[in-house]
Protein backbone atom coordinates (compact mmCIF):
# COMPACT_ATOMS: atom_id res chain seq x y z
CA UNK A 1 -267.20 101.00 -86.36
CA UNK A 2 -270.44 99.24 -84.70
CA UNK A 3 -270.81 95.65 -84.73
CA UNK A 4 -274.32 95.09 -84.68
CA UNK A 5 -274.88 93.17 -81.90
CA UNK A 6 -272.05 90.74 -81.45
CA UNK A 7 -271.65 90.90 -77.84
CA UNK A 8 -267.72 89.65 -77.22
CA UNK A 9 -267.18 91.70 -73.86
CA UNK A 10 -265.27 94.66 -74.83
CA UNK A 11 -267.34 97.54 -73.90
CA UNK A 12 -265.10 99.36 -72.82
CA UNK A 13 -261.14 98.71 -74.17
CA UNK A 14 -259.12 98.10 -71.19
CA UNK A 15 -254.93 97.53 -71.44
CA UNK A 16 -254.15 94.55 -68.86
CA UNK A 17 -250.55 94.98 -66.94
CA UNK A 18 -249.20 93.07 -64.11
CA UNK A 19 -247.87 94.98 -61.24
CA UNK A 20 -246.59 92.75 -57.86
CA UNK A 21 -247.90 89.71 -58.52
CA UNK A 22 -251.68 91.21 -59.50
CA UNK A 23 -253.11 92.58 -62.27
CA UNK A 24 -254.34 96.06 -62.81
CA UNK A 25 -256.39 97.78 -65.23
CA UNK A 26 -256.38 101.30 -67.11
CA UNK A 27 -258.21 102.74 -69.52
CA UNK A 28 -256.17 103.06 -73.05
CA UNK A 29 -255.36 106.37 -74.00
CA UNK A 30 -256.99 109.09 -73.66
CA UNK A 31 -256.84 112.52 -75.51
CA UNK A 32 -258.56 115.85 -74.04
CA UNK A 33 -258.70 119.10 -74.90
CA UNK A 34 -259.62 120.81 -71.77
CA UNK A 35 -256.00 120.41 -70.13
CA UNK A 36 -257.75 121.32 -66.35
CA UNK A 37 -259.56 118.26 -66.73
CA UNK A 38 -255.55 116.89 -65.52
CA UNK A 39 -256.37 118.04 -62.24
CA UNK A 40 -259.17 115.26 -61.87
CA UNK A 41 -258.34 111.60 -61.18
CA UNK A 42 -258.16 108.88 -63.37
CA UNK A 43 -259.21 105.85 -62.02
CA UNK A 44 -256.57 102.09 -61.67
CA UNK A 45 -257.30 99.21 -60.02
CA UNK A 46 -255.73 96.20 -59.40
CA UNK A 47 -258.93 93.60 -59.84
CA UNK A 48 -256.73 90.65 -58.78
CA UNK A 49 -257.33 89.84 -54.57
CA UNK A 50 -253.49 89.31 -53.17
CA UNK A 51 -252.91 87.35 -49.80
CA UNK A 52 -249.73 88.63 -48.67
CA UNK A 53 -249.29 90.52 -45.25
CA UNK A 54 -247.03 93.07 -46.42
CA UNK A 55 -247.20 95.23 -49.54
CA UNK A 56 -244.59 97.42 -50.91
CA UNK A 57 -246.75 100.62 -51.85
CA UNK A 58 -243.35 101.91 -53.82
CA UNK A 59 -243.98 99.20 -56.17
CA UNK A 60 -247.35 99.83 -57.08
CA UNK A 61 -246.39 103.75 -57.07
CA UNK A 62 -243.11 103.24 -59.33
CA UNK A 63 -244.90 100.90 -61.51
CA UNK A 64 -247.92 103.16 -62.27
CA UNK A 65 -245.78 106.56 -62.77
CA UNK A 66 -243.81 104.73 -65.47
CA UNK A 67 -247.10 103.66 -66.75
CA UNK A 68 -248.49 106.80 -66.51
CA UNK A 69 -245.51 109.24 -68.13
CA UNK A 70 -245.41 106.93 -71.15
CA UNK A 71 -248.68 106.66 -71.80
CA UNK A 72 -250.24 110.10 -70.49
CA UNK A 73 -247.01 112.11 -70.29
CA UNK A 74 -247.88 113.18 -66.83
CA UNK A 75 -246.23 112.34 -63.07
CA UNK A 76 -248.22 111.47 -60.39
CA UNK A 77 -248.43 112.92 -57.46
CA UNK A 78 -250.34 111.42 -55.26
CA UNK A 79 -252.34 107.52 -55.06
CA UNK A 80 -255.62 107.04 -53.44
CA UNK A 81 -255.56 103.47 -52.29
CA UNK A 82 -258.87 101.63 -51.64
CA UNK A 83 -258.39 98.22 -49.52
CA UNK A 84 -261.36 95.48 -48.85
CA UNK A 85 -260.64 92.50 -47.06
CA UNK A 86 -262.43 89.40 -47.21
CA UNK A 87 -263.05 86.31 -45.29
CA UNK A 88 -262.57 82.87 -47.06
CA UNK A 89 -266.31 83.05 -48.03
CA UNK A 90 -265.79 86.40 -49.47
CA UNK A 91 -267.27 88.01 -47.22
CA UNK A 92 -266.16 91.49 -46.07
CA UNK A 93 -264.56 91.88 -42.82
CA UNK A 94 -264.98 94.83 -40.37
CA UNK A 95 -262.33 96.23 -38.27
CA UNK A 96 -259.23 94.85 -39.82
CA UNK A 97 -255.98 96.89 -38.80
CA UNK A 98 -254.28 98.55 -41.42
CA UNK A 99 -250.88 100.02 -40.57
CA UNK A 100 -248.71 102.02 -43.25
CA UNK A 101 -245.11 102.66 -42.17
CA UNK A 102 -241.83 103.60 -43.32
CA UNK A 103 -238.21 103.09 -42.86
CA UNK A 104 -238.00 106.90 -41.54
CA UNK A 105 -237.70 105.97 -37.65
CA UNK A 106 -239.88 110.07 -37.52
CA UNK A 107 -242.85 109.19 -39.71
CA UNK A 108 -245.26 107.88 -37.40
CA UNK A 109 -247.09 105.08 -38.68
CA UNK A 110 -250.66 105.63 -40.35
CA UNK A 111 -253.25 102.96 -38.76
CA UNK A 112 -256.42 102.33 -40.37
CA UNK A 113 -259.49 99.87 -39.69
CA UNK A 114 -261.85 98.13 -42.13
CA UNK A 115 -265.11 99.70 -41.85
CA UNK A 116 -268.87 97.61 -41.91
CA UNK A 117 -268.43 97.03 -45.72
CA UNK A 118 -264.62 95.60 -45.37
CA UNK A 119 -263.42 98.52 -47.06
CA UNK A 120 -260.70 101.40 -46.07
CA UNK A 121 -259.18 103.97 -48.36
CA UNK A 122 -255.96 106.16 -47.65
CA UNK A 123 -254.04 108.96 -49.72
CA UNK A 124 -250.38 109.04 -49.92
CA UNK A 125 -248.71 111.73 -51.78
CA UNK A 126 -245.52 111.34 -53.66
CA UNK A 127 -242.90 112.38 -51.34
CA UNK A 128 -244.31 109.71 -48.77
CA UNK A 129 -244.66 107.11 -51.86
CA UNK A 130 -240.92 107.70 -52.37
CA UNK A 131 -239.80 106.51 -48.66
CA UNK A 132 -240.86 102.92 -49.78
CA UNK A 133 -244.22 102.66 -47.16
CA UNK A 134 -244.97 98.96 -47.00
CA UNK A 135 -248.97 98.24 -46.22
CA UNK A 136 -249.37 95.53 -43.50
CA UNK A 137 -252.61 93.99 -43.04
CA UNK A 138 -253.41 92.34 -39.79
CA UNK A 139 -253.28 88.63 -39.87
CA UNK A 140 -252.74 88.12 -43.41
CA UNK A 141 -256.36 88.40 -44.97
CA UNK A 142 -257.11 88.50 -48.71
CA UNK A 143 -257.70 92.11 -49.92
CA UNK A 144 -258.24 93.86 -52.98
CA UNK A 145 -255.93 96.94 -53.70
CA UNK A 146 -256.69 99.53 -56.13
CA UNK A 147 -255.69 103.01 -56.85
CA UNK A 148 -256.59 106.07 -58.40
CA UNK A 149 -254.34 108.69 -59.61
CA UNK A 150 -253.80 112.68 -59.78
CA UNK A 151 -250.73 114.25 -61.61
CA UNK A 152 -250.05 116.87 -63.63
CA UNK A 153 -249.05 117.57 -67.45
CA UNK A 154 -250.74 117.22 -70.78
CA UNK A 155 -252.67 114.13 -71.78
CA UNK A 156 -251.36 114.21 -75.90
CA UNK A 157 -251.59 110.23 -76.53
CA UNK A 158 -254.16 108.86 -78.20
CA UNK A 159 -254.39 105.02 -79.33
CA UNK A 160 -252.97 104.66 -83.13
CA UNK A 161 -255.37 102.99 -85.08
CA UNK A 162 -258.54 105.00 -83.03
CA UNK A 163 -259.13 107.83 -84.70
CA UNK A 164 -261.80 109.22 -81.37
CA UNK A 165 -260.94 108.77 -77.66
CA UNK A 166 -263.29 110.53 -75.07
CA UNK A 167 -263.23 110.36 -70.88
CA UNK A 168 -266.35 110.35 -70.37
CA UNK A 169 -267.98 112.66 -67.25
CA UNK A 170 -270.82 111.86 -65.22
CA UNK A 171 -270.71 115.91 -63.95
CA UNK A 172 -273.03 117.23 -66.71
CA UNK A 173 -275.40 114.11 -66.52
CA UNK A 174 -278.70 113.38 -64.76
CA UNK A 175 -278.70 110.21 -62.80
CA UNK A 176 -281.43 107.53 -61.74
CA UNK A 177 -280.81 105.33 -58.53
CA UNK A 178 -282.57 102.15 -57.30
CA UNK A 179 -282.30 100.70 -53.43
CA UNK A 180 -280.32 97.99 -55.09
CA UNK A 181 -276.83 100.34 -55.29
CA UNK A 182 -277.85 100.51 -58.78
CA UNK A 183 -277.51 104.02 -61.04
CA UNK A 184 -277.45 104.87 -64.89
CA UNK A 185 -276.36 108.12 -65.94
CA UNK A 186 -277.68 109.91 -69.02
CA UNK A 187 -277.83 113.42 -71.12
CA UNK A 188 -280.76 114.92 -70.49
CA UNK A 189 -282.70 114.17 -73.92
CA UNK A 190 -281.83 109.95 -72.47
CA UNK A 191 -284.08 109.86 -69.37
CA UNK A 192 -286.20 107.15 -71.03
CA UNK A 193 -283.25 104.67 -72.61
CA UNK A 194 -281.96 105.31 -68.99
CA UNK A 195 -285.19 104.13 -67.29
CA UNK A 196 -285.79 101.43 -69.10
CA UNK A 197 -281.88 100.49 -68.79
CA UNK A 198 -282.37 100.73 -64.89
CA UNK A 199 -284.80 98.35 -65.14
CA UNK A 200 -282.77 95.80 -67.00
CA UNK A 201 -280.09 96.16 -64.25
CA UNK A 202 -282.52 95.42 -61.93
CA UNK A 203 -283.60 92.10 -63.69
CA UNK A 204 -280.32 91.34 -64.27
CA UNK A 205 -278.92 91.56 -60.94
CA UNK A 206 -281.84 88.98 -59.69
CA UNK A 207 -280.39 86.56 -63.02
CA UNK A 208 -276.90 86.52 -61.92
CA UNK A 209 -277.96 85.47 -58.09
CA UNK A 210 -280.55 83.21 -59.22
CA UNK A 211 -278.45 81.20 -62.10
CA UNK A 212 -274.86 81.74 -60.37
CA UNK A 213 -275.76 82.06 -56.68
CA UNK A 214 -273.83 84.77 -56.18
CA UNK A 215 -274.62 88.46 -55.27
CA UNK A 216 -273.38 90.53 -57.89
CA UNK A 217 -270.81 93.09 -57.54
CA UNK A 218 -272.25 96.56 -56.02
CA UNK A 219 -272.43 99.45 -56.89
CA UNK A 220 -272.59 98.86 -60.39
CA UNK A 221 -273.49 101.13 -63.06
CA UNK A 222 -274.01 103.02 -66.87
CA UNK A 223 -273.38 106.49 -68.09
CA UNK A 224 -274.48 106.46 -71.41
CA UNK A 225 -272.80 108.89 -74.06
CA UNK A 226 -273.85 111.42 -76.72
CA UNK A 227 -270.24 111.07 -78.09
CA UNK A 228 -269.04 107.80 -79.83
CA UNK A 229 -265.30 106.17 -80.34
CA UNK A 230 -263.20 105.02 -77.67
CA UNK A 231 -264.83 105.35 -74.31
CA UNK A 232 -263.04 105.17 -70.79
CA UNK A 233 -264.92 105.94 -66.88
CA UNK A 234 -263.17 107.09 -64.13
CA UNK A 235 -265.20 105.71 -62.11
CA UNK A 236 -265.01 101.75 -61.07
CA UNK A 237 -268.17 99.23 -62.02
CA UNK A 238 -269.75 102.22 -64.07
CA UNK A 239 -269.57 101.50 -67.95
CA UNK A 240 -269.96 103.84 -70.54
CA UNK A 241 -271.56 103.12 -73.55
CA UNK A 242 -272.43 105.15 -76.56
CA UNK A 243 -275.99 106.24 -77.65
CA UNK A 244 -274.47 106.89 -81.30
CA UNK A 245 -273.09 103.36 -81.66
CA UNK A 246 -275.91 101.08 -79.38
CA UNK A 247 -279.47 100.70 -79.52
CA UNK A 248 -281.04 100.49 -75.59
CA UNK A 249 -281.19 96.43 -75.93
CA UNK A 250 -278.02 96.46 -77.11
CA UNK A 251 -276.28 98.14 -74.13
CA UNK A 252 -278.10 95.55 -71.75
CA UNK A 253 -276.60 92.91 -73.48
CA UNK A 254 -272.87 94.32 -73.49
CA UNK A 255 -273.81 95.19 -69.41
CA UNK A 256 -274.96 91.42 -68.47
CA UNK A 257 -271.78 89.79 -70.31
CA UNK A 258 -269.20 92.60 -67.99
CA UNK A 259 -271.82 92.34 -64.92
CA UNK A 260 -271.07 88.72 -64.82
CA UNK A 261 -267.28 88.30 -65.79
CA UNK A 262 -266.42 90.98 -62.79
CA UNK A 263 -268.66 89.24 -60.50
CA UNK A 264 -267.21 85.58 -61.39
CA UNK A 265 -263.46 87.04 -61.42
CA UNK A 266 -264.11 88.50 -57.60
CA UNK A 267 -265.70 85.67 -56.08
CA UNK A 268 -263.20 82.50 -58.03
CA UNK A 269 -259.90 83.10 -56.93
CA UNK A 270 -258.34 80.93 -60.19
CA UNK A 271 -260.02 83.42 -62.49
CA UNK A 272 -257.36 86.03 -60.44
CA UNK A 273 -254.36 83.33 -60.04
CA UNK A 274 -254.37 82.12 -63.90
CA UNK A 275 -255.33 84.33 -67.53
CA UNK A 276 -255.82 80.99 -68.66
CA UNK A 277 -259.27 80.58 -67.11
CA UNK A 278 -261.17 82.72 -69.70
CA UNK A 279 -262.51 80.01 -70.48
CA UNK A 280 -264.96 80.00 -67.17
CA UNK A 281 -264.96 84.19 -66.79
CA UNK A 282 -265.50 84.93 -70.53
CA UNK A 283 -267.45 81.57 -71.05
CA UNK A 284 -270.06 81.96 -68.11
CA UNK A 285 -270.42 85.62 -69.14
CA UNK A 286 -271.47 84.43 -72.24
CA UNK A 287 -273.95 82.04 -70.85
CA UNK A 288 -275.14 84.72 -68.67
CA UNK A 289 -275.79 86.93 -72.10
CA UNK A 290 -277.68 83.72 -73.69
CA UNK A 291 -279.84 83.23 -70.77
CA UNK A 292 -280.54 87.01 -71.01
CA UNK A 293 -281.39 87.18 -74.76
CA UNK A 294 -283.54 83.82 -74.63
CA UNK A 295 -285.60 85.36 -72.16
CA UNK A 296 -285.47 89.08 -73.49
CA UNK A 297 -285.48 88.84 -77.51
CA UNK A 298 -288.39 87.85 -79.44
CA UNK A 299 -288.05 84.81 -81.30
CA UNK A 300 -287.43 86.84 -84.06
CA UNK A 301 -285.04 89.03 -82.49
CA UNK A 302 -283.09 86.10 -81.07
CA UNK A 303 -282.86 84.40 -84.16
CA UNK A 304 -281.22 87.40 -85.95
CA UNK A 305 -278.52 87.37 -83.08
CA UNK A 306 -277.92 83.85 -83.31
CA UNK A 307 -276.93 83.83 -86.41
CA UNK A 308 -274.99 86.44 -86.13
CA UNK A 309 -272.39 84.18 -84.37
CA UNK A 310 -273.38 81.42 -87.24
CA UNK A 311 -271.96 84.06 -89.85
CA UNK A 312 -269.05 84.45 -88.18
CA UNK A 313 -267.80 81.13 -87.21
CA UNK A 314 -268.34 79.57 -91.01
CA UNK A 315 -266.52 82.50 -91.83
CA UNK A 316 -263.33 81.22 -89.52
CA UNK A 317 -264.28 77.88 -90.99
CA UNK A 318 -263.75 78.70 -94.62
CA UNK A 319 -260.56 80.29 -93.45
CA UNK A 320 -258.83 77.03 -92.20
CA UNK A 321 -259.63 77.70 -88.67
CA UNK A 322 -261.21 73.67 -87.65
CA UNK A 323 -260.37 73.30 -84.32
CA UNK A 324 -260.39 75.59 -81.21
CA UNK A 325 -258.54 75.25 -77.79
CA UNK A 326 -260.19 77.21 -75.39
CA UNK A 327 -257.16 76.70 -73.23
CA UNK A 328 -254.71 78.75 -75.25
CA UNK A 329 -257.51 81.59 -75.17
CA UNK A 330 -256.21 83.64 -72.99
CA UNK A 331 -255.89 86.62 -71.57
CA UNK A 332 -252.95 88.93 -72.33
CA UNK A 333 -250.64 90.22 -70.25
CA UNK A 334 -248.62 93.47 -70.67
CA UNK A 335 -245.74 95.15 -68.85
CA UNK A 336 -245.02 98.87 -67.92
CA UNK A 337 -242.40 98.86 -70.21
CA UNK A 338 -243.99 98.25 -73.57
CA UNK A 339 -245.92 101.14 -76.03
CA UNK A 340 -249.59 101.23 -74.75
CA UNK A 341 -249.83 104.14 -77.73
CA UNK A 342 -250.56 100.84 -80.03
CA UNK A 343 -253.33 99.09 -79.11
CA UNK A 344 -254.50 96.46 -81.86
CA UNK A 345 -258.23 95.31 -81.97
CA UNK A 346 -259.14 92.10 -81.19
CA UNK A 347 -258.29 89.77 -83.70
CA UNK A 348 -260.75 87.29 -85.30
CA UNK A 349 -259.34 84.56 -84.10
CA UNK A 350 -260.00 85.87 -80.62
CA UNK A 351 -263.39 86.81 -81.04
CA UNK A 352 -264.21 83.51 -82.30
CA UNK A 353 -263.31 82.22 -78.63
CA UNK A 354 -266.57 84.19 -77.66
CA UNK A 355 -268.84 81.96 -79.59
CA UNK A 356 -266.76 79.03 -78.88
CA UNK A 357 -266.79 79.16 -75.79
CA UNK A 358 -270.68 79.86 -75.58
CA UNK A 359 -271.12 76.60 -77.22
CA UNK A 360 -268.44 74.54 -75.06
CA UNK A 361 -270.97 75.50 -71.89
CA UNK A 362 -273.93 74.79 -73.62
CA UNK A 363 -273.14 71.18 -74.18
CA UNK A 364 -272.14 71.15 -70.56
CA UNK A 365 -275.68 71.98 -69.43
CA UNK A 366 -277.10 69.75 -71.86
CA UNK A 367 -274.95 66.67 -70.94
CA UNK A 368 -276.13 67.32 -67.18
CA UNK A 369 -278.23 70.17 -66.28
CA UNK A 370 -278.30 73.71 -65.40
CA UNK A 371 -277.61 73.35 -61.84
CA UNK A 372 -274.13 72.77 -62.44
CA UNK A 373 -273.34 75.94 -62.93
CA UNK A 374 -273.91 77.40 -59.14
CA UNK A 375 -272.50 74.01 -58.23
CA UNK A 376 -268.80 75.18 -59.94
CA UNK A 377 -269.19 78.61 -58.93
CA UNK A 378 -269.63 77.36 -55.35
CA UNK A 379 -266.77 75.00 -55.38
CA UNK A 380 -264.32 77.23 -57.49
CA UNK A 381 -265.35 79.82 -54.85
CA UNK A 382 -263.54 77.81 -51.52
CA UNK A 383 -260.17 76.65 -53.81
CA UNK A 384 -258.10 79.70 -52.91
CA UNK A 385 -254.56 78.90 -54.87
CA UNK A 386 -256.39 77.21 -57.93
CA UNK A 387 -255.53 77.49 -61.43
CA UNK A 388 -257.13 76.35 -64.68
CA UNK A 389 -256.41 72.74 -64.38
CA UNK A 390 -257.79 72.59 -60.95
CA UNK A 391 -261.00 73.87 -62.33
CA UNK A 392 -261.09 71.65 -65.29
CA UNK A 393 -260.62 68.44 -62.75
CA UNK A 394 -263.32 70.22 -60.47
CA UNK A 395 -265.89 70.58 -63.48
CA UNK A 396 -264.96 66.82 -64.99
CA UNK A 397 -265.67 65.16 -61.53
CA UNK A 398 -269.14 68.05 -61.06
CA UNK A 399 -270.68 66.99 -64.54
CA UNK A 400 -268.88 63.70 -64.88
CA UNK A 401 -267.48 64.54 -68.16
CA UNK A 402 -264.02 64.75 -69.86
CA UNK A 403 -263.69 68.69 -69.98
CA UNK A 404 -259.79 68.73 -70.92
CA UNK A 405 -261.31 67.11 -74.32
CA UNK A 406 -264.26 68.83 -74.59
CA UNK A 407 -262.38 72.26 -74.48
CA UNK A 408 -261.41 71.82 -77.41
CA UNK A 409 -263.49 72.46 -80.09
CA UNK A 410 -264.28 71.24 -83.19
CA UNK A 411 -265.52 74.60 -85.47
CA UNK A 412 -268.16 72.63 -87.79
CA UNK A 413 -269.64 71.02 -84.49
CA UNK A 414 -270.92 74.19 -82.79
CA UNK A 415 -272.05 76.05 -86.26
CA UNK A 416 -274.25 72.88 -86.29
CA UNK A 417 -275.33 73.14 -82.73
CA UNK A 418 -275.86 76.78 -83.23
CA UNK A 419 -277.70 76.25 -86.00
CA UNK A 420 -279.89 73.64 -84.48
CA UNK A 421 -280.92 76.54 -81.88
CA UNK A 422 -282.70 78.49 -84.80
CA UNK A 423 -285.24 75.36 -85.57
């Protein structure tokens, strides 16, 4: 079912697990009726950073296949793992040794180095998973770890309560590239939503540096869809996005909310130590997405999407729902263990955290000024073990304001501020 417009940052559905300490994501079910497509991969990643020298591979390996015959009904048989280190300033770091070994005193160790772009990847297959190889990287540095998968057997899950799940593939699609490490992906009859979506990516790279100060997250990209439902990308940082259920505009907006959040969550290590920072990920997104629409929509146009968001919060109101605490809005966590064949929708009460939160960081600007934003990014940035109430202290003593009390929100006050907006 389309929601016309109400950008809340779920694209694409993914199912959150933790896994050693770090959180990983996977597409929800999917359901296929070509059964060769099992021999292709289907992308995981863990998206947290870890700082630990030495990493049980097993874990990640016994985790996943438990995952992955409950949900998929397949066993895995091999991981591809992808490992970038990182300075303190996040900045990649070349030629950092990367030794996999065993307990098996007749396996000889597998050494790897960083390359330019602090990067390495490595496949282990599932009788070398099984002897327990533990990852050691030199000196300790943070690194991300992902992983995709291959296996075999049938893929006959789908999410109850979806009634169409498709894996999208970029093989049958055209493609459009800018210097910038930029693509879209489209069906041939597309090439002009695609162009003109290339271009947005392009402006909205330059709004994320220039309102954030950060360098987005590269490559990033769109394959958009001729089929509609349940959508899922093998592929990391490219998001698909149906022509069926999304006008052109539409798609930008979803793409400058998820651009964002995955930028903020790589370079802030408390939106990786704590869920309970949605607040900044989320809520900065969804700054990001006003900036975008203010300077993209026609008065009109923006007027119609604002009170969108007006609609649905004196809807909540009516309800009962007075206050909001945009500390308990988190993020949730699942484990292996637990059915990811039911996989509820986002409640309303969630999705009024979206609007909430939008509001909670517009009186922040207003009560000092836009610069604080890059200001918190930059600190949050260098405060590698903080958690949400490091970054509420940081932001009180940056804006000199009580932000423990102003996250939580009183429902009436932002329809009115909202509201004010449309004069």
């Amino acid at each position: 079912m389309k929601e016309s417009r109400e950008v809340i940052g779920l694209s694409t559905i993914l199912i959150l697990f933790t896994m050693a300490g770090c959180t990983i994501r996977l597409p929800v079910p999917i359901k296929r009726k070509d059964t060769s497509s099992m021999r292709k991969p289907e992308v995981v990643w863990l998206s947290d950073s870890i700082k630990v020298e030495k990493h049980h591979l097993k874990d990640d390996f016994d985790c996943l296949n438990k995952m992955v015959g409950k949900v998929f009904k397949m066993q895995i048989n091999e991981l591809r793992f992808d490992v970038k280190a990182k300075n303190k300033e996040g900045k990649p770091i070349e030629g950092v040794k990367i030794t996999i070994t065993v307990k098996d005193s007749t396996q000889v160790p597998l050494v790897y180095f960083t390359g330019k772009d602090g990067s390495r990847s490595f496949v282990l297959n599932r009788s070398m998973l099984m002897m327990d190889p533990i990852c050691t990287i030199e000196g300790g540095w943070k690194y991300e770890l992902g992983a995709d998968f291959t296996g075999v057997g049938e893929v006959d899950t789908i999410a109850k309560g979806m009634t169409q799940a498709f894996a999208v593939s970029i093989e049958d699609k055209g493609v459009i590239n800018s210097q910038d490490s930029l693509r879209v992906y489209y069906p041939t009859q597309a090439r002009a939503k695609a162009d003109t979506i290339l271009a947005d990516l392009i402006k909205q790279k330059y709004l994320i540096t220039r309102k954030f100060g950060l360098e987005p997250i590269l490559p990033w990209g769109i394959v958009l869809c001729e089929e509609s439902g349940l959508l899922s990308c093998s592929i990391k940082n490219i998001w698909p996005y149906s022509l069926k259920e999304k006008a052109t505009d539409e798609i930008s907006e979803f793409n400058i909310h998820e651009w964002t959040e995955q930028t903020l969550i790589s370079a802030i290590p408390a939106l990786r130590n704590d869920r309970a920072t949605r607040w900044v990920a989320d809520g900065l997104a969804q700054i990001a997405l006003h900036w975008w629409t203010k300077e993209h929509l026609s008065k009109k146009e923006w007027g119609e999407f604002n009170s969108q968001g007006i609609t649905f919060m004196k809807a909540q109101l009516d309800i009962g729902i007075k206050k909001y605490d945009l500390r308990k809005w988190v993020l949730k966590h699942y484990k292996a263990e637990e059915d990811f064949t039911e996989v509820k929708p986002i409640s309303k009460e969630e999705k009024l955290g979206y609007y909430i939160v939008s509001y909670f960081w517009l009186k922040v600007i207003e009560k000092s000024s836009e610069e604080i934003i890059p200001k918190f990014v930059n600190e949050a940035q260098k405060m590698e073990k903080a958690k949400h109430n490091d970054l509420i202290k940081l932001l009180s003593k940056l804006a000199c304001l009580d932000i423990k009390k102003m996250l939580k929100v009183d429902v009436a006050e932002a329809i009115n501020y909202f509201e004010g907006l449309q004069q």
